[in-house]
C-alpha atoms as a PDB file:
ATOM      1  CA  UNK A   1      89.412  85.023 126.914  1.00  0.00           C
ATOM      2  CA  UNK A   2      93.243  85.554 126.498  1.00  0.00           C
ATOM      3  CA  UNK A   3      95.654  83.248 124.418  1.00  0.00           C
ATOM      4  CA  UNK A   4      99.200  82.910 125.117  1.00  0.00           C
ATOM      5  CA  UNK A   5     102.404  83.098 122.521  1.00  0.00           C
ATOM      6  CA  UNK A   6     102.421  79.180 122.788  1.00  0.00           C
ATOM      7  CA  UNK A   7      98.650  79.014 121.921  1.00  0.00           C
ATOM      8  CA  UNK A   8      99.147  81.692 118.812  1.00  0.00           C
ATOM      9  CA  UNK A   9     102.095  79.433 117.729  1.00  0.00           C
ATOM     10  CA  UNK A  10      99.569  76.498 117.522  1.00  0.00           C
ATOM     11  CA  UNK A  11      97.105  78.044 115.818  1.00  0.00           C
ATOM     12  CA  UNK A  12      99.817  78.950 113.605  1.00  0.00           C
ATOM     13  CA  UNK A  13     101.085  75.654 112.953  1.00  0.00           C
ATOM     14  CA  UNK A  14      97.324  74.350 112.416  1.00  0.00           C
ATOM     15  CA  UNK A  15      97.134  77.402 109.773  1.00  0.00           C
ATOM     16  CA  UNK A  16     100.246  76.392 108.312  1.00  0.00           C
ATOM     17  CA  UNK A  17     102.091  79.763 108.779  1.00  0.00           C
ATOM     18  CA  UNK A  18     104.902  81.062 109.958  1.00  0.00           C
ATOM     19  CA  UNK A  19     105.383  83.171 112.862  1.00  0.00           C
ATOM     20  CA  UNK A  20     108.852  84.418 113.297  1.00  0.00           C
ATOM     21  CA  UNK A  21     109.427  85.123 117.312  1.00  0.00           C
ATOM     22  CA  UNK A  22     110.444  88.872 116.718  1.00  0.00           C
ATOM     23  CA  UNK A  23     106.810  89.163 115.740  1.00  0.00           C
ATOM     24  CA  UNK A  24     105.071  87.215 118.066  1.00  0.00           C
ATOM     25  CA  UNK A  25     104.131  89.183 120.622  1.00  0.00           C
ATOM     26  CA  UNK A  26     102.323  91.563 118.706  1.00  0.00           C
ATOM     27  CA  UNK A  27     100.500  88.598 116.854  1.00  0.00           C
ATOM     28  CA  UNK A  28      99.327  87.419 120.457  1.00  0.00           C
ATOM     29  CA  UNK A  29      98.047  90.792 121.159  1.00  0.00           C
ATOM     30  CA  UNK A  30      95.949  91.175 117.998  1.00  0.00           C
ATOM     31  CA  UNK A  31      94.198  88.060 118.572  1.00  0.00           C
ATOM     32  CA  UNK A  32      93.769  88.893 121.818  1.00  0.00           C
ATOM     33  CA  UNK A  33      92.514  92.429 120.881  1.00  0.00           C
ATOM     34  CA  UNK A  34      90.042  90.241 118.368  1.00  0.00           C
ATOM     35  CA  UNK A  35      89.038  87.746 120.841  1.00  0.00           C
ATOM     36  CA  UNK A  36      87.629  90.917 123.108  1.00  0.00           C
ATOM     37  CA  UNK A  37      85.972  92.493 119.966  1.00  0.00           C
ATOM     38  CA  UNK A  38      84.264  88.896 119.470  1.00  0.00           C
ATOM     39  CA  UNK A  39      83.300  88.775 123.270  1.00  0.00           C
ATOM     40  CA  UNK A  40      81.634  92.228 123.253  1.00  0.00           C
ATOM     41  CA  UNK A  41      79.931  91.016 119.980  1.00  0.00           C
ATOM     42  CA  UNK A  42      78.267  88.064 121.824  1.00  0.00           C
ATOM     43  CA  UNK A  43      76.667  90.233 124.588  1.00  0.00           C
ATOM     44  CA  UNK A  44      74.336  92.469 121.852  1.00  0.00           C
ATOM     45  CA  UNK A  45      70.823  91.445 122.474  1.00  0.00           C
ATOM     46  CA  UNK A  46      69.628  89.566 119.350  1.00  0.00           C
ATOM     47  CA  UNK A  47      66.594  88.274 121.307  1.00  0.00           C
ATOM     48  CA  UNK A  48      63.674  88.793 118.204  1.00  0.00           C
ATOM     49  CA  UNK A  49      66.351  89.101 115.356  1.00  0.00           C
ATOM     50  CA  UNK A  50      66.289  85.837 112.417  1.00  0.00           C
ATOM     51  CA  UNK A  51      69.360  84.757 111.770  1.00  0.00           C
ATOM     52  CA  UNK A  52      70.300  85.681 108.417  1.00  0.00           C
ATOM     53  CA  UNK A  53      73.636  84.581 106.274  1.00  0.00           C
ATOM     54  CA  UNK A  54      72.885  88.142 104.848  1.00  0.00           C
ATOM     55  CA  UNK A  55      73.284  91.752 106.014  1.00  0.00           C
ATOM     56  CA  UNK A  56      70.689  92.996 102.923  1.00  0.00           C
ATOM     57  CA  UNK A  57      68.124  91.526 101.287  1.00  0.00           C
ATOM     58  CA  UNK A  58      69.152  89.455  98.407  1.00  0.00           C
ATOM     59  CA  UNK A  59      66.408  88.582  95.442  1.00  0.00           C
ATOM     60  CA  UNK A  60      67.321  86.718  92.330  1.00  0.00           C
ATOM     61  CA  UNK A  61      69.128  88.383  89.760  1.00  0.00           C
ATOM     62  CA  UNK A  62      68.847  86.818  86.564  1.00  0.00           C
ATOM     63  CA  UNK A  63      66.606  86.779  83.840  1.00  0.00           C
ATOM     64  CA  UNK A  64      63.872  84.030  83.105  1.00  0.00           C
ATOM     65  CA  UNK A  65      65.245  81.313  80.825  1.00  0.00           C
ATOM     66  CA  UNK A  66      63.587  81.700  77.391  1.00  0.00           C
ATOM     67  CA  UNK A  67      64.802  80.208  74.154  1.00  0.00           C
ATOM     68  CA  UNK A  68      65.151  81.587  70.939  1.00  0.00           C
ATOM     69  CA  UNK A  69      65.912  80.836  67.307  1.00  0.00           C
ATOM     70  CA  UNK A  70      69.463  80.398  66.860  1.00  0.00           C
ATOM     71  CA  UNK A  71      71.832  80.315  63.727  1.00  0.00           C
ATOM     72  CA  UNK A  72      71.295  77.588  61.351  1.00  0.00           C
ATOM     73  CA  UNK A  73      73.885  74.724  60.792  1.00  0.00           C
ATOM     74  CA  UNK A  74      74.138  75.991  56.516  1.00  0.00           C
ATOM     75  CA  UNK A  75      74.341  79.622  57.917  1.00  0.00           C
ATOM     76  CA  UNK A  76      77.516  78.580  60.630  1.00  0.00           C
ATOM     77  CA  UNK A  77      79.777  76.850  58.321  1.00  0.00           C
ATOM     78  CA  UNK A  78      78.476  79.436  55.284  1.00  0.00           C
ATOM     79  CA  UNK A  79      81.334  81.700  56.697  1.00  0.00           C
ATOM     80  CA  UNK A  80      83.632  78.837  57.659  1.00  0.00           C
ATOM     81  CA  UNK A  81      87.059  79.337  56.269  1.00  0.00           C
ATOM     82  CA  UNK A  82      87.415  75.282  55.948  1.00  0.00           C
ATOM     83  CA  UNK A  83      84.704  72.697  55.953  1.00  0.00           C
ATOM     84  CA  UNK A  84      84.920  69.463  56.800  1.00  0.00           C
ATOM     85  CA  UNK A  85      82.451  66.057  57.399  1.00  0.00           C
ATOM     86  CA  UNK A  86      79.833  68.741  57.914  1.00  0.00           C
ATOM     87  CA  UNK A  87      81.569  70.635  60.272  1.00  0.00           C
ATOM     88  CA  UNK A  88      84.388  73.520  61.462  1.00  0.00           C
ATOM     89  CA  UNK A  89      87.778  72.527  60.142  1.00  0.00           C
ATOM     90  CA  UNK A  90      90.488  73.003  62.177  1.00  0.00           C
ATOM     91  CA  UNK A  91      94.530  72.588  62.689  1.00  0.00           C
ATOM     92  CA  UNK A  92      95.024  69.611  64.519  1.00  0.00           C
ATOM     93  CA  UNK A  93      96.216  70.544  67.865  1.00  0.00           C
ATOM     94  CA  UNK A  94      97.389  66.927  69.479  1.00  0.00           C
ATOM     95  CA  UNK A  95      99.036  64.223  67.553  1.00  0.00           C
END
């Protein structure tokens, strides 16, 4: 499958980008250059092979959820610099 310049300057447009027309002749020829690669890609016998969104194995990573005993609410605001209603104390920020 080729493209021409006028279907790169579509897809361009589509994309948002900018071509400038000094450059577009090599931009045609990398995408056609890609389009081959993608054509040979789709001739590799993958008859047998699950399709996979993932080139290795991937296994859960993090670390069973267990709680534990946390600070007390006297032992937070013991080293509070300013306590107030119970609580952190602390410049206002909006007015």
């Amino acid at each position: 499958m080729k493209v021409s310049a006028e279907e790169v300057k579509h897809i361009a447009q589509l994309s948002r980008l900018t071509v400038p027309e000094t450059e577009m002749q090599i931009f045609t020829e990398q995408f056609n250059q890609i389009l081959s690669y993608a054509d040979i890609m789709q001739k590799v016998d993958t008859t047998g092979i699950e399709p996979t969104p993932y080139v290795l194995p991937i296994t859960n990573a993090f670390r069973e959820d267990i709680a534990k005993p946390g600070v007390s609410h006297e032992a937070a605001l013991s080293n509070a610099p300013a306590v107030e209603n119970d609580g952190f104390k602390v410049p206002r920020v909006l007015e």
